[in-house]
PDB file of N, CA and C in Angstrom:
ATOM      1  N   UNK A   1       1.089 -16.489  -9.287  1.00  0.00           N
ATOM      2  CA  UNK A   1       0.308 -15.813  -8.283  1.00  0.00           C
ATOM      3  C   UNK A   1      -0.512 -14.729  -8.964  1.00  0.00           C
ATOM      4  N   UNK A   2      -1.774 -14.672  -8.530  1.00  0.00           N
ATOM      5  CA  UNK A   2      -2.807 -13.673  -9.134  1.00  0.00           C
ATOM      6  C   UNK A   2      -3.315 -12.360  -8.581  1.00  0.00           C
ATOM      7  N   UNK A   3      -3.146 -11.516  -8.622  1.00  0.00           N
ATOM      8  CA  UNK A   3      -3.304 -10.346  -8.048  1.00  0.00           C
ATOM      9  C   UNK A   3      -4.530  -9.699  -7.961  1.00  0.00           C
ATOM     10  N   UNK A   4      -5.522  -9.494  -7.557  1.00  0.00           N
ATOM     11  CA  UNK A   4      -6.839  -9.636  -7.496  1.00  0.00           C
ATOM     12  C   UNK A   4      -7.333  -7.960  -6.780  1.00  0.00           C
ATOM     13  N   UNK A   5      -8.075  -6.796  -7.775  1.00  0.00           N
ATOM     14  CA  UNK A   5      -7.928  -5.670  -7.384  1.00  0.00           C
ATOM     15  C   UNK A   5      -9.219  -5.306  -6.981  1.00  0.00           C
ATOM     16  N   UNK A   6      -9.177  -4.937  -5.612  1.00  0.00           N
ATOM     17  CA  UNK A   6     -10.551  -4.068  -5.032  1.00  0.00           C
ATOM     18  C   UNK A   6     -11.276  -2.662  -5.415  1.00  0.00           C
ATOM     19  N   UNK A   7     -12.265  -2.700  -5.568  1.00  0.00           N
ATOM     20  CA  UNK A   7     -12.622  -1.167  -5.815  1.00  0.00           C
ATOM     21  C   UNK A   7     -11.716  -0.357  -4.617  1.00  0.00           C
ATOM     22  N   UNK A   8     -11.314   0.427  -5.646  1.00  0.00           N
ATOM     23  CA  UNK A   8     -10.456   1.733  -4.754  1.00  0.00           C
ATOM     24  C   UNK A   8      -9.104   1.890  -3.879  1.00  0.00           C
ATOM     25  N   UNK A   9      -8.785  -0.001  -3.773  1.00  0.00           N
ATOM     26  CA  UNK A   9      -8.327   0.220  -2.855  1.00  0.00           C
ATOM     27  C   UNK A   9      -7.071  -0.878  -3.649  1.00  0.00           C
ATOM     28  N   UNK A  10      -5.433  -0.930  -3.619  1.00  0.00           N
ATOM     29  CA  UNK A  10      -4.747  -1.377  -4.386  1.00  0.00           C
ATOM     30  C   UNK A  10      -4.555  -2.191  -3.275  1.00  0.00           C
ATOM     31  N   UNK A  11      -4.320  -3.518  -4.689  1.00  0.00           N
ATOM     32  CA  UNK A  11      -3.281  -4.474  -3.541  1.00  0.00           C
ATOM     33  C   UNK A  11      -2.212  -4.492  -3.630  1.00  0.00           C
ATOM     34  N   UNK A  12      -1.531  -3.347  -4.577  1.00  0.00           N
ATOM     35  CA  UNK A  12       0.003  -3.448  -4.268  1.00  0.00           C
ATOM     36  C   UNK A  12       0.385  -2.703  -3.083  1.00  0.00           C
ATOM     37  N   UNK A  13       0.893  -3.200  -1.931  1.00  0.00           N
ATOM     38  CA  UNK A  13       1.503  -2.142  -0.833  1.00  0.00           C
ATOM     39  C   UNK A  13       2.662  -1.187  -1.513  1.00  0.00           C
ATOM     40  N   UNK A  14       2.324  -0.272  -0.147  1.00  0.00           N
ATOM     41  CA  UNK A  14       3.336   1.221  -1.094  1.00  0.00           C
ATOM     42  C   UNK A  14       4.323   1.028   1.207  1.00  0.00           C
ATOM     43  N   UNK A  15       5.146   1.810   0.422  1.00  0.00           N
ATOM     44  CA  UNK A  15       6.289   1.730   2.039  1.00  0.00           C
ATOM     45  C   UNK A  15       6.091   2.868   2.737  1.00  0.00           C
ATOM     46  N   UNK A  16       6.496   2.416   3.886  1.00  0.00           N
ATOM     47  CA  UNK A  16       7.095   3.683   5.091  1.00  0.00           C
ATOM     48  C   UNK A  16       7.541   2.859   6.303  1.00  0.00           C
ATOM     49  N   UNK A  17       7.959   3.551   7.187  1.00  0.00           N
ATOM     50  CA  UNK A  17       9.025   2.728   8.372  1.00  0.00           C
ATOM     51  C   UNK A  17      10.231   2.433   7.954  1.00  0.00           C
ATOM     52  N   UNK A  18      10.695   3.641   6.986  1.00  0.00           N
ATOM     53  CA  UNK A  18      11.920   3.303   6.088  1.00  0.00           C
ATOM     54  C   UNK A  18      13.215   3.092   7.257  1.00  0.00           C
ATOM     55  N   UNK A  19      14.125   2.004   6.878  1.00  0.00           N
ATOM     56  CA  UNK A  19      15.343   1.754   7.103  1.00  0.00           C
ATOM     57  C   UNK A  19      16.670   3.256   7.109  1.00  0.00           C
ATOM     58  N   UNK A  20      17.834   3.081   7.759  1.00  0.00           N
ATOM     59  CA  UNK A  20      18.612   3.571   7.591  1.00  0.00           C
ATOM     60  C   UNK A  20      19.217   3.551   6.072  1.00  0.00           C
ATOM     61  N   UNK A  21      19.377   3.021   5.483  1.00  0.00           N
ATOM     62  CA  UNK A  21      19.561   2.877   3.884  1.00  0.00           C
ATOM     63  C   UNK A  21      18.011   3.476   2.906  1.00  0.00           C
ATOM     64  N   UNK A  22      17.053   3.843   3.513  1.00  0.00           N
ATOM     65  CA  UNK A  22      15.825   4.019   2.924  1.00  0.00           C
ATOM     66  C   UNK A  22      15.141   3.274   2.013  1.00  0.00           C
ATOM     67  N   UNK A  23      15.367   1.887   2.405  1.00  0.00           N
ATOM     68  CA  UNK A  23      14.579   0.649   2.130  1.00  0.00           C
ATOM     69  C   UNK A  23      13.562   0.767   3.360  1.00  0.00           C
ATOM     70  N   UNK A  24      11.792   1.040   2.458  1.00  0.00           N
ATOM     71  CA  UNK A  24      10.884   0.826   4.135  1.00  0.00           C
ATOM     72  C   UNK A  24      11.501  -0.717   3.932  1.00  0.00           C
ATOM     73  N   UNK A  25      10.851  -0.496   6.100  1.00  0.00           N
ATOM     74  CA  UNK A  25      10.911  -1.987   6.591  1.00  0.00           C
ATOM     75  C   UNK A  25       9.580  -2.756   6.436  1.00  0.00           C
ATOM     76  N   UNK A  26       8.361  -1.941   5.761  1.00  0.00           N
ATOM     77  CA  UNK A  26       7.223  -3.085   5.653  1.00  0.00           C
ATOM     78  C   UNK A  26       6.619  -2.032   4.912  1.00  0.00           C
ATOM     79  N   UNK A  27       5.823  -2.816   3.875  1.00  0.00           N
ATOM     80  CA  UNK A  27       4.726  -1.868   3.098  1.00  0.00           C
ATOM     81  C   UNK A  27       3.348  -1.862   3.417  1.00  0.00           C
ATOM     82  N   UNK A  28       2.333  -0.763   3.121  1.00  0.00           N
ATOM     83  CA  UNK A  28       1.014  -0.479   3.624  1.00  0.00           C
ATOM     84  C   UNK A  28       0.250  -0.759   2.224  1.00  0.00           C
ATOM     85  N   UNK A  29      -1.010  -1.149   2.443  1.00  0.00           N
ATOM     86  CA  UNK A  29      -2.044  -1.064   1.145  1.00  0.00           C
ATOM     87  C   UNK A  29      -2.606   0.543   1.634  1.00  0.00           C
ATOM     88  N   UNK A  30      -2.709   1.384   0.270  1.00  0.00           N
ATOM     89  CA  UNK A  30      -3.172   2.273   0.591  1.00  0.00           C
ATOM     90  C   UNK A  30      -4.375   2.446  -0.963  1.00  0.00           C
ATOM     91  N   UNK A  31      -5.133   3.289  -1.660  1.00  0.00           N
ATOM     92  CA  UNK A  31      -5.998   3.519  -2.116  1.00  0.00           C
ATOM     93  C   UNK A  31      -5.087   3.636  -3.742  1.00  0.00           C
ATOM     94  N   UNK A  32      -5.461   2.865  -4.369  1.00  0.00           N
ATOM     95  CA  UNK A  32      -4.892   2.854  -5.764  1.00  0.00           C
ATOM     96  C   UNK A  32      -4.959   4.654  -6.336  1.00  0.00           C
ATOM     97  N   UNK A  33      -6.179   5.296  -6.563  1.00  0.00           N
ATOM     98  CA  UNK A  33      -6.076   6.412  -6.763  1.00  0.00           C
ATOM     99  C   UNK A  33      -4.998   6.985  -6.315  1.00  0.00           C
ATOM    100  N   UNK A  34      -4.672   7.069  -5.345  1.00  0.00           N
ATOM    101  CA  UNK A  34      -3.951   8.113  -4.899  1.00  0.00           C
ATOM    102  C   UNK A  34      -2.612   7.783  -4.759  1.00  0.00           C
ATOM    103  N   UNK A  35      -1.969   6.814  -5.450  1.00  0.00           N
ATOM    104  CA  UNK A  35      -0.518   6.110  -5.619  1.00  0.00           C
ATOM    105  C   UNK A  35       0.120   7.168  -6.209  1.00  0.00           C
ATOM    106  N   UNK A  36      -0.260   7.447  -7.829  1.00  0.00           N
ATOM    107  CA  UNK A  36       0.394   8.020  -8.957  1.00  0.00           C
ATOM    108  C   UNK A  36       0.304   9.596  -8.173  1.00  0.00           C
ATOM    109  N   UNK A  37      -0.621   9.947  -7.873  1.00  0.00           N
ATOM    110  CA  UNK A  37      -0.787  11.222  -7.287  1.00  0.00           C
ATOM    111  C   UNK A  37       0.155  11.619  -5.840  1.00  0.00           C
ATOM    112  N   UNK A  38       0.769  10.926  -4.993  1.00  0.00           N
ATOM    113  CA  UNK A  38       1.341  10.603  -3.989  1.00  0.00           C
ATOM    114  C   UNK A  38       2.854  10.952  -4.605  1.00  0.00           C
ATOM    115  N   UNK A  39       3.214  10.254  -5.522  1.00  0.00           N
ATOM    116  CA  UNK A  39       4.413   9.444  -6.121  1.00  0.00           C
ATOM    117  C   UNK A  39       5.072  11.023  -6.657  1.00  0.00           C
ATOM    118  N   UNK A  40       3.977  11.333  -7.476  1.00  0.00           N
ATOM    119  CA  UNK A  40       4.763  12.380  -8.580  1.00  0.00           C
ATOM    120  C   UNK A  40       4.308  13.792  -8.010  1.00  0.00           C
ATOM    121  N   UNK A  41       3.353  14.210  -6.767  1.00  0.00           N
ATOM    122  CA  UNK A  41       3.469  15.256  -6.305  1.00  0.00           C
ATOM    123  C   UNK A  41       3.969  15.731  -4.745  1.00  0.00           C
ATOM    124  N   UNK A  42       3.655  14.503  -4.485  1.00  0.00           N
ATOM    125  CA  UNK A  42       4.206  14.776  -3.021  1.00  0.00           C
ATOM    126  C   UNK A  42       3.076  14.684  -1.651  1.00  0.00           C
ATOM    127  N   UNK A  43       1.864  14.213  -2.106  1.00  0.00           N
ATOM    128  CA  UNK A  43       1.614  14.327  -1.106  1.00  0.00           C
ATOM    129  C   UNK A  43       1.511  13.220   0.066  1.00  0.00           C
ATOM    130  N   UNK A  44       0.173  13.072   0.483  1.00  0.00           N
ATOM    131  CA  UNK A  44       0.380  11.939   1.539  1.00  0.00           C
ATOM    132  C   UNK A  44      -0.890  10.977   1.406  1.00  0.00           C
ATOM    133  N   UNK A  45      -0.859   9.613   1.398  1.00  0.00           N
ATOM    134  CA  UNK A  45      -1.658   8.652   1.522  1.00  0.00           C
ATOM    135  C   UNK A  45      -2.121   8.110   2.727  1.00  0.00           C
ATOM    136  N   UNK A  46      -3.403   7.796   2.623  1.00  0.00           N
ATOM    137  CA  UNK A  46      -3.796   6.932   4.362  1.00  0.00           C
ATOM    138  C   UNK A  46      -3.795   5.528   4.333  1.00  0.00           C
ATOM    139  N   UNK A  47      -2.975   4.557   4.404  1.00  0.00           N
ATOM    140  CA  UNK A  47      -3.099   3.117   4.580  1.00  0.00           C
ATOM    141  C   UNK A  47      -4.511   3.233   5.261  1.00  0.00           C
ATOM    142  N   UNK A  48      -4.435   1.730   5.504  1.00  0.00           N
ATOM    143  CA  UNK A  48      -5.857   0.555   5.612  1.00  0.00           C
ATOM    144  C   UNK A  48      -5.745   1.202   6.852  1.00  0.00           C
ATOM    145  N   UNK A  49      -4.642   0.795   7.659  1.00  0.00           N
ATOM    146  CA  UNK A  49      -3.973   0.947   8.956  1.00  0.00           C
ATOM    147  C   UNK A  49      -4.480   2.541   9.928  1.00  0.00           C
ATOM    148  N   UNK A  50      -4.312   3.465   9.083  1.00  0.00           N
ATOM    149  CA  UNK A  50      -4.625   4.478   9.633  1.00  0.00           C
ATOM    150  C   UNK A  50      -3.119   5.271   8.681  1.00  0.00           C
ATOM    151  N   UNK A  51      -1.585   4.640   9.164  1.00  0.00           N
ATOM    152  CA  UNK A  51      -0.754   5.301   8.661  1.00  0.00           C
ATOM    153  C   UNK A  51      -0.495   6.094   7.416  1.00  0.00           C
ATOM    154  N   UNK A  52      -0.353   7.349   7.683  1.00  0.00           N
ATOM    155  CA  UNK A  52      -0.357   8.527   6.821  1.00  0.00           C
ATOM    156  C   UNK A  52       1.220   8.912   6.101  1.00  0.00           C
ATOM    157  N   UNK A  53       1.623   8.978   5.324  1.00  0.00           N
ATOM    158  CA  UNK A  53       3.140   9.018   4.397  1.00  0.00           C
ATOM    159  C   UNK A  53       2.762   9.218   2.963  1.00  0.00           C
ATOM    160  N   UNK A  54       4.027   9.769   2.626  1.00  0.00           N
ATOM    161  CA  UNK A  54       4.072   9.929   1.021  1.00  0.00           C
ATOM    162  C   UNK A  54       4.401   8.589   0.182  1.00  0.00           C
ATOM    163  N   UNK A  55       4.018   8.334  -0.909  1.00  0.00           N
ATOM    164  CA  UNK A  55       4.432   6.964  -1.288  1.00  0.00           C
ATOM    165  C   UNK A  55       6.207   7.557  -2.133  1.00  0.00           C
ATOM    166  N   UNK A  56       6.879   6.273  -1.621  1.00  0.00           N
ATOM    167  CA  UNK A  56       8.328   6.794  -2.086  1.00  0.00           C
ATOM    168  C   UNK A  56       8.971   5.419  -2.730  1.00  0.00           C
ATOM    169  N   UNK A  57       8.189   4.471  -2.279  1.00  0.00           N
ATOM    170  CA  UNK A  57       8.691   3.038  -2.928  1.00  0.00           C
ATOM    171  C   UNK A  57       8.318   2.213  -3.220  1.00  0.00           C
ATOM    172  N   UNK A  58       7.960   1.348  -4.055  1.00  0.00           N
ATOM    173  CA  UNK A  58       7.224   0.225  -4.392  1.00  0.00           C
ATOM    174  C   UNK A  58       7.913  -1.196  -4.374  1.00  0.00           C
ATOM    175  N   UNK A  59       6.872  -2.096  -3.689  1.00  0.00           N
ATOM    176  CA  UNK A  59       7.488  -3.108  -3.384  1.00  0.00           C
ATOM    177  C   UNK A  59       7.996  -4.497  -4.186  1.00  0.00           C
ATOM    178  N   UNK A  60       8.633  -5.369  -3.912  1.00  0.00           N
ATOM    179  CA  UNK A  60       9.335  -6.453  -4.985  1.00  0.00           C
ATOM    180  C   UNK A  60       8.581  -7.705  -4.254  1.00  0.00           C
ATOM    181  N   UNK A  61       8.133  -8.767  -5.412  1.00  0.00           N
ATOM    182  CA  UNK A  61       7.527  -9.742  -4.588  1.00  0.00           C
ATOM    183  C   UNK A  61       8.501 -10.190  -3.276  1.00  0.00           C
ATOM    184  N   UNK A  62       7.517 -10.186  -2.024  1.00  0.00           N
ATOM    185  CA  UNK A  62       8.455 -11.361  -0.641  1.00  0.00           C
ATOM    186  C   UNK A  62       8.473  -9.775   0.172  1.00  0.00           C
ATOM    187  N   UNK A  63       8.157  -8.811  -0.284  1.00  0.00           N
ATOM    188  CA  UNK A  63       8.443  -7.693   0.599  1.00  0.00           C
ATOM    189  C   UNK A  63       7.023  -8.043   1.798  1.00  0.00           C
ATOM    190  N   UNK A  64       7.853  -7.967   2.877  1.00  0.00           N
ATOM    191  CA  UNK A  64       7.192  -7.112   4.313  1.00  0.00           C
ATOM    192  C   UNK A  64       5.308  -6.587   4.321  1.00  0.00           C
ATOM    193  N   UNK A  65       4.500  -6.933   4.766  1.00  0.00           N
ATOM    194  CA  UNK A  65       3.439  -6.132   4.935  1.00  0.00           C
ATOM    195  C   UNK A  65       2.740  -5.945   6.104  1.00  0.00           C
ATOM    196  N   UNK A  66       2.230  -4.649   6.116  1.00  0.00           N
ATOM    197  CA  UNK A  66       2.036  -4.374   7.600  1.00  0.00           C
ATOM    198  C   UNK A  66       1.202  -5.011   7.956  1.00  0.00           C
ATOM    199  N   UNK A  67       1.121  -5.824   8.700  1.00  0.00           N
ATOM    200  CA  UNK A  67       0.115  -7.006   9.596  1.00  0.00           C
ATOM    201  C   UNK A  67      -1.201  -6.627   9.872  1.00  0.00           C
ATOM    202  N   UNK A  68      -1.361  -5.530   9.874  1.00  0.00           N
ATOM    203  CA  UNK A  68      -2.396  -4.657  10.400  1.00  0.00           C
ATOM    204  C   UNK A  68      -3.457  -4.414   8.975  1.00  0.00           C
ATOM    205  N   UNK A  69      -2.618  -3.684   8.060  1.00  0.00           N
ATOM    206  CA  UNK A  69      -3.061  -3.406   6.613  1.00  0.00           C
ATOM    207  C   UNK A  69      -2.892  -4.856   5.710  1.00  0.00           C
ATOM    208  N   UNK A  70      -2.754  -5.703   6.300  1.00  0.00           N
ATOM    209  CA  UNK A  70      -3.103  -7.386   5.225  1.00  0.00           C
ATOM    210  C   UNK A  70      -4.377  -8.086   5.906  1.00  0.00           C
ATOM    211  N   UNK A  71      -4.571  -7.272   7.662  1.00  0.00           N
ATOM    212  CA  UNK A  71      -5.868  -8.021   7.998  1.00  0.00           C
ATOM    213  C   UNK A  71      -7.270  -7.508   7.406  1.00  0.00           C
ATOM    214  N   UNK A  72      -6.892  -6.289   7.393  1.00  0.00           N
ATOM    215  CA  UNK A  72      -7.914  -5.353   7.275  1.00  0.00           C
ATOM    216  C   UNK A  72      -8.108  -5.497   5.730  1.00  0.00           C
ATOM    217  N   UNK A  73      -7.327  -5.819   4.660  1.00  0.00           N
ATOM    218  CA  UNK A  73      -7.690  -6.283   3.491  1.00  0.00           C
ATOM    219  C   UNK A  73      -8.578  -7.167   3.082  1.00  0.00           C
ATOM    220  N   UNK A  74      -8.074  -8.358   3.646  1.00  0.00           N
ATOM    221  CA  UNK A  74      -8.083  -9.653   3.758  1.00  0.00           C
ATOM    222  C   UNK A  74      -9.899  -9.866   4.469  1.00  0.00           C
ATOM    223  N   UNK A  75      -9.850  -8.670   5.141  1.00  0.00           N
ATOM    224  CA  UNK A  75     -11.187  -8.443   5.367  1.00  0.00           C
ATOM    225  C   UNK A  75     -12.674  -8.023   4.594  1.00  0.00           C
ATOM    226  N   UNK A  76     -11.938  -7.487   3.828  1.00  0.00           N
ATOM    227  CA  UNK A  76     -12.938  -6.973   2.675  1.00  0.00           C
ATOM    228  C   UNK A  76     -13.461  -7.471   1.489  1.00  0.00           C
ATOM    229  N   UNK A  77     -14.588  -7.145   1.586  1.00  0.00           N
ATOM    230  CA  UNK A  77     -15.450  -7.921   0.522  1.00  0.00           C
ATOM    231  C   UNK A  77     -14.723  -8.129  -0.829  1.00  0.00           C
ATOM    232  N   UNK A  78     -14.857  -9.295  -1.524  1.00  0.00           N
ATOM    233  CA  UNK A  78     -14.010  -9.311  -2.791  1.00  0.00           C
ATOM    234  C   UNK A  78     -14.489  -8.623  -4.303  1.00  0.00           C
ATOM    235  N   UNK A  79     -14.023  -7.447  -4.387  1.00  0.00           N
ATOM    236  CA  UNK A  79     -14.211  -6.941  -5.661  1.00  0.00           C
ATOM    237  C   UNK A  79     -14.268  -7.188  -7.032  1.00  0.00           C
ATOM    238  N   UNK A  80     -15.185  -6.948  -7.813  1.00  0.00           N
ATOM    239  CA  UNK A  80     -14.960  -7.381  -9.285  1.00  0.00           C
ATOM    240  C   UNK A  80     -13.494  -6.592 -10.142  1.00  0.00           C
ATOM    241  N   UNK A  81     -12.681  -5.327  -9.597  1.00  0.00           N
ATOM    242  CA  UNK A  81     -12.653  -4.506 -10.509  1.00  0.00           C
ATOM    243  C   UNK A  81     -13.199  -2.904 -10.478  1.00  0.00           C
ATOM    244  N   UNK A  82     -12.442  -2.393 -11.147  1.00  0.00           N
ATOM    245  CA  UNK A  82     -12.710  -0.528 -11.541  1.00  0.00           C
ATOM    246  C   UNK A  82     -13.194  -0.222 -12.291  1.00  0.00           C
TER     247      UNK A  82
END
């Protein structure tokens, strides 16, 4: 499987809607920039979706994605690259 990256915007989903064990229950695409910056300071990212959270987990292939933030991807013009 090939992973195919948009200007600005990552296709790896990052989580929230975390579980009682703090496994999220589905991950968001949110803006590649602002992953590492999210991760190691704390702040907060805006999914595709609108949803706003800190990134706290990264996902394993087969994970969950928010239905909302895979349409709205899936929507966008296909990028060469950063």
């Amino acid at each position: 499987m090939s992973t195919q990256t948009l200007p600005e915007v990552e296709t790896r989903p990052e989580g929230t809607d975390h579980t009682g064990d703090d496994t999220p229950k589905m991950f968001h695409y949110v803006r590649k920039a602002k992953i590492a910056e999210s991760a190691v300071m704390g702040t907060h990212v805006v999914a595709l979706c609108g949803e706003v959270f800190p990134v706290t987990k990264s996902p394993k292939p087969g994970s969950p994605v928010c239905p909302e933030c895979k349409k709205i991807y899936e929507g966008l013009p296909k990028g060469g690259g950063e």
